[in-house]
N, C-alpha and C. Protein backbone atom coordinates (compact mmCIF):
# COMPACT_ATOMS: atom_id res chain seq x y z
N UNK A 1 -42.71 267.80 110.59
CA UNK A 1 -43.11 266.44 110.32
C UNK A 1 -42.33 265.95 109.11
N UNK A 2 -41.86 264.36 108.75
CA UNK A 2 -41.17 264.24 108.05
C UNK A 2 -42.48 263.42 107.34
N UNK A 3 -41.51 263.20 105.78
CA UNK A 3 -42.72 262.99 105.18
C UNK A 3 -41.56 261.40 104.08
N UNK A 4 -42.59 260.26 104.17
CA UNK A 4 -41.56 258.93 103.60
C UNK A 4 -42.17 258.55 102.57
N UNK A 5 -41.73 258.04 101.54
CA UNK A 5 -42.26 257.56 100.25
C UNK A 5 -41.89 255.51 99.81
N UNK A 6 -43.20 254.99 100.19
CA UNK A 6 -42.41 253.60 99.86
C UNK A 6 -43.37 253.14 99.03
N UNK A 7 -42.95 252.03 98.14
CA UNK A 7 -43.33 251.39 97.55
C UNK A 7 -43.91 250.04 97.89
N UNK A 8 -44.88 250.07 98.21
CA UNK A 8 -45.27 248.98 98.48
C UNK A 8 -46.06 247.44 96.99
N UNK A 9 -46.10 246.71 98.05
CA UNK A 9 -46.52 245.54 96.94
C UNK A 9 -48.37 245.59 96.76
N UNK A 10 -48.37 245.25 96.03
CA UNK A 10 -49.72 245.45 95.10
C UNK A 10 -50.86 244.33 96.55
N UNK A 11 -50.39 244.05 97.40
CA UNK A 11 -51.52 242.95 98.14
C UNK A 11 -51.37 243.94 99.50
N UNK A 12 -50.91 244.96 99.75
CA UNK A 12 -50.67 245.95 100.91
C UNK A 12 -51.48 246.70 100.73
N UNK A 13 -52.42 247.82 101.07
CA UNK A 13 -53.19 248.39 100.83
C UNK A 13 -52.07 250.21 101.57
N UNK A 14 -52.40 251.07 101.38
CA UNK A 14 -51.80 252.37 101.50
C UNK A 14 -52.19 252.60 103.34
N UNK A 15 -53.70 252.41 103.38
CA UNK A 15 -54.34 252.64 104.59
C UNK A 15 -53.78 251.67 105.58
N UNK A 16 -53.68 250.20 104.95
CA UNK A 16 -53.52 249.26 106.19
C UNK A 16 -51.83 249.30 106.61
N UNK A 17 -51.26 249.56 106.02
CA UNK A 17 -49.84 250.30 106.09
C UNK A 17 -49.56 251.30 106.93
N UNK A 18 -50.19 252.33 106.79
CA UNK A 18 -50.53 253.61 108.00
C UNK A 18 -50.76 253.09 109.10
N UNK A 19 -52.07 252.30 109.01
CA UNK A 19 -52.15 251.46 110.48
C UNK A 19 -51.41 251.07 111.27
N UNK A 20 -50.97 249.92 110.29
CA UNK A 20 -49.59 249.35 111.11
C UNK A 20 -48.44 250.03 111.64
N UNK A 21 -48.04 250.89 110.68
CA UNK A 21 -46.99 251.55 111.53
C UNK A 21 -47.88 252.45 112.59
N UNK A 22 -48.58 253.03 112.92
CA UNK A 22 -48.93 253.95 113.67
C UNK A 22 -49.20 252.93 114.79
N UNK A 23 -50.19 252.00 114.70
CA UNK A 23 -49.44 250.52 115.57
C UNK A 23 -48.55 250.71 116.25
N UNK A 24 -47.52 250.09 115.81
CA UNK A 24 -46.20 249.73 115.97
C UNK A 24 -45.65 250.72 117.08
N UNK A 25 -45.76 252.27 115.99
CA UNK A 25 -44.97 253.67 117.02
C UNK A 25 -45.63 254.12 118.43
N UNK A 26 -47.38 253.59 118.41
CA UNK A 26 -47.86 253.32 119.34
C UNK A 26 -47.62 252.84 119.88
N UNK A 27 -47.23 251.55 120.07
CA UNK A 27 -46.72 249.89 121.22
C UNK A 27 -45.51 250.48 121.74
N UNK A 28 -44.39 251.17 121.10
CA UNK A 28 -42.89 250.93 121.39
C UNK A 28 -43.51 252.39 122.28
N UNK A 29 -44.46 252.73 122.39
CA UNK A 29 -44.39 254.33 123.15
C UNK A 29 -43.43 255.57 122.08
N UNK A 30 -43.36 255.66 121.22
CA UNK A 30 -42.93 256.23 120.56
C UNK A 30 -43.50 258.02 120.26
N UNK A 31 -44.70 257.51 119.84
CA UNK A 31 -45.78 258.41 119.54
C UNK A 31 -47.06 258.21 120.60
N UNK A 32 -47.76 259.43 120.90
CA UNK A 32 -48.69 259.35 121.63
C UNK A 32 -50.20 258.73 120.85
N UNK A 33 -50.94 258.20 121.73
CA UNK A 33 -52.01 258.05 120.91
C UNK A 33 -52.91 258.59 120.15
N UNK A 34 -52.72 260.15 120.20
CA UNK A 34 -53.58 260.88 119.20
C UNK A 34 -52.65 261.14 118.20
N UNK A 35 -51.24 260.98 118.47
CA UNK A 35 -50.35 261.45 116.97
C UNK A 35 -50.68 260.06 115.95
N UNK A 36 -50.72 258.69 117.03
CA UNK A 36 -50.68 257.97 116.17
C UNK A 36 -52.16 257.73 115.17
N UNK A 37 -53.15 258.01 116.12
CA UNK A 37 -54.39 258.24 115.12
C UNK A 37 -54.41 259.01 113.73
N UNK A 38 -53.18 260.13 114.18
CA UNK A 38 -53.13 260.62 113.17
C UNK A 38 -51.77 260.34 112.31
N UNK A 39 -51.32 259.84 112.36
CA UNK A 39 -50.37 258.47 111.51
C UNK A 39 -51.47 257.67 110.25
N UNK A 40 -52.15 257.28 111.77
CA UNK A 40 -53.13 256.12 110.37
C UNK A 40 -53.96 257.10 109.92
N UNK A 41 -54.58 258.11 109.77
CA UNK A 41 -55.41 258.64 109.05
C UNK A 41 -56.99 258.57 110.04
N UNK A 42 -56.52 258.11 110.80
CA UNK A 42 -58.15 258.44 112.15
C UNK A 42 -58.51 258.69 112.61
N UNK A 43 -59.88 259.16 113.40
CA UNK A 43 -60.16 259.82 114.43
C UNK A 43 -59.54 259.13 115.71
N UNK A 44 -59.67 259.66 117.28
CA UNK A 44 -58.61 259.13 118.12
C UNK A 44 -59.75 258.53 118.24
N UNK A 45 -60.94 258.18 118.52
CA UNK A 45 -61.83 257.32 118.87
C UNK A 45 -61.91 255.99 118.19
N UNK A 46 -61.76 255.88 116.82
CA UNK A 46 -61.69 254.96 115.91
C UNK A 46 -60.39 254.13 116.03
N UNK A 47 -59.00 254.76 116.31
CA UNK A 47 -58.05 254.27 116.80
C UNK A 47 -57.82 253.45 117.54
N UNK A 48 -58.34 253.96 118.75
CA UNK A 48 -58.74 253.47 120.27
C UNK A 48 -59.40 252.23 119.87
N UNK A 49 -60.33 252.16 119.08
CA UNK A 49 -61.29 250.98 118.69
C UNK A 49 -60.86 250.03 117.65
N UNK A 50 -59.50 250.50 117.04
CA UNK A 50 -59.13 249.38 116.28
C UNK A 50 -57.84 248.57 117.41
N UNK A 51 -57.38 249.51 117.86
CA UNK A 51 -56.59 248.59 119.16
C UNK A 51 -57.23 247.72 120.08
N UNK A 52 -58.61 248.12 120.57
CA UNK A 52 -58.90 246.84 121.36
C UNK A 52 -59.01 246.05 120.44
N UNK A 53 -60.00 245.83 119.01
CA UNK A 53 -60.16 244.98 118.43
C UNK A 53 -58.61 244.04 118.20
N UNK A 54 -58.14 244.72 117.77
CA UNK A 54 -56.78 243.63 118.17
C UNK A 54 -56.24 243.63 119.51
N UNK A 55 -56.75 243.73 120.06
CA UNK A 55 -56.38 243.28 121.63
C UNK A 55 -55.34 244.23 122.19
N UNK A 56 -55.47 244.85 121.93
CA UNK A 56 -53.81 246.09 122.38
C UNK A 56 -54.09 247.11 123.37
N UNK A 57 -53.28 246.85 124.25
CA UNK A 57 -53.81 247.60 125.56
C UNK A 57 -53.27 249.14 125.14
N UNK A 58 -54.34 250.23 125.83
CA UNK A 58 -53.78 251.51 125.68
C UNK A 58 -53.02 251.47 126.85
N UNK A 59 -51.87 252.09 127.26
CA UNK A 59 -51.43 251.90 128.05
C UNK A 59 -50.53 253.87 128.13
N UNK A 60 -50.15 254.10 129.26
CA UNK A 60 -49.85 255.20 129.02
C UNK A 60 -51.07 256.36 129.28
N UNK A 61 -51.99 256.20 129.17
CA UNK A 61 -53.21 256.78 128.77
C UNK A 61 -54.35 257.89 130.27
N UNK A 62 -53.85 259.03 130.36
CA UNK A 62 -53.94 259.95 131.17
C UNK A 62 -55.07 260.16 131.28
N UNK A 63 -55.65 260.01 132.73
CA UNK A 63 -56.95 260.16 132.75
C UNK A 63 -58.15 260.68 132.05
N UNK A 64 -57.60 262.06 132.38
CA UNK A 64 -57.99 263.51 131.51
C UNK A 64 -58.66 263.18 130.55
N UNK A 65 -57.34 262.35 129.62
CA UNK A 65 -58.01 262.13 128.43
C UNK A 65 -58.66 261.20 127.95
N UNK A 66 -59.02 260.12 128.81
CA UNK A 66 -59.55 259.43 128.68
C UNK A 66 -61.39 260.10 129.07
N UNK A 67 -61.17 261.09 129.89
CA UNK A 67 -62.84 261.56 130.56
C UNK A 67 -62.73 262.36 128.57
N UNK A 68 -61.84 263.09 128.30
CA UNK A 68 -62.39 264.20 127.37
C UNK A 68 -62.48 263.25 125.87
N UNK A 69 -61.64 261.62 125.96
CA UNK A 69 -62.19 261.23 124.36
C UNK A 69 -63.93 260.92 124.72
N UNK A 70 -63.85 260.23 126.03
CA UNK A 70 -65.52 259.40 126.01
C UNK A 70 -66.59 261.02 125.92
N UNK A 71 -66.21 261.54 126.22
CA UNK A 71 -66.89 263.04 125.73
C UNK A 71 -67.56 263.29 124.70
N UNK A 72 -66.49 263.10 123.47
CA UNK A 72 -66.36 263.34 122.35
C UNK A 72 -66.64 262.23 121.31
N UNK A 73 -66.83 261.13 121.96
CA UNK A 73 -66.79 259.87 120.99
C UNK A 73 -68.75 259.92 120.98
């Protein structure tokens, strides 16, 4: 795992930063959805639940694991 150091501006928060990019690497298919949960610092359930809230389709998203998060959530 690589590890990045930025500086951000004082009205950015550390967490909502994580988000976003884990966002982002999420949308482009980049990262899977549990890496990206763990990008932002979340459980995959909480993840899952900040994407619908912004409207963001999971997409990609293998049955399986969809039976074993509602399991677990």
């Amino acid at each position: 795992m690589s590890r990045l150091t930025i500086d951000l501006p004082e009205t950015v928060a550390a967490e909502e930063a994580r988000l976003l990019l884990a966002i982002q690497l999420f949308q482009e298919q980049r990262v899977s959805c549990g890496r990206a949960a763990e990008v932002a610092g979340l459980k995959k359930s909480d993840f899952i639940a900040e994407l619908g809230q912004r409207k963001i389709p999971v997409v990609n998203y293998p049955p399986e694991e969809v039976a074993s998060d509602l399991q677990n959530a």
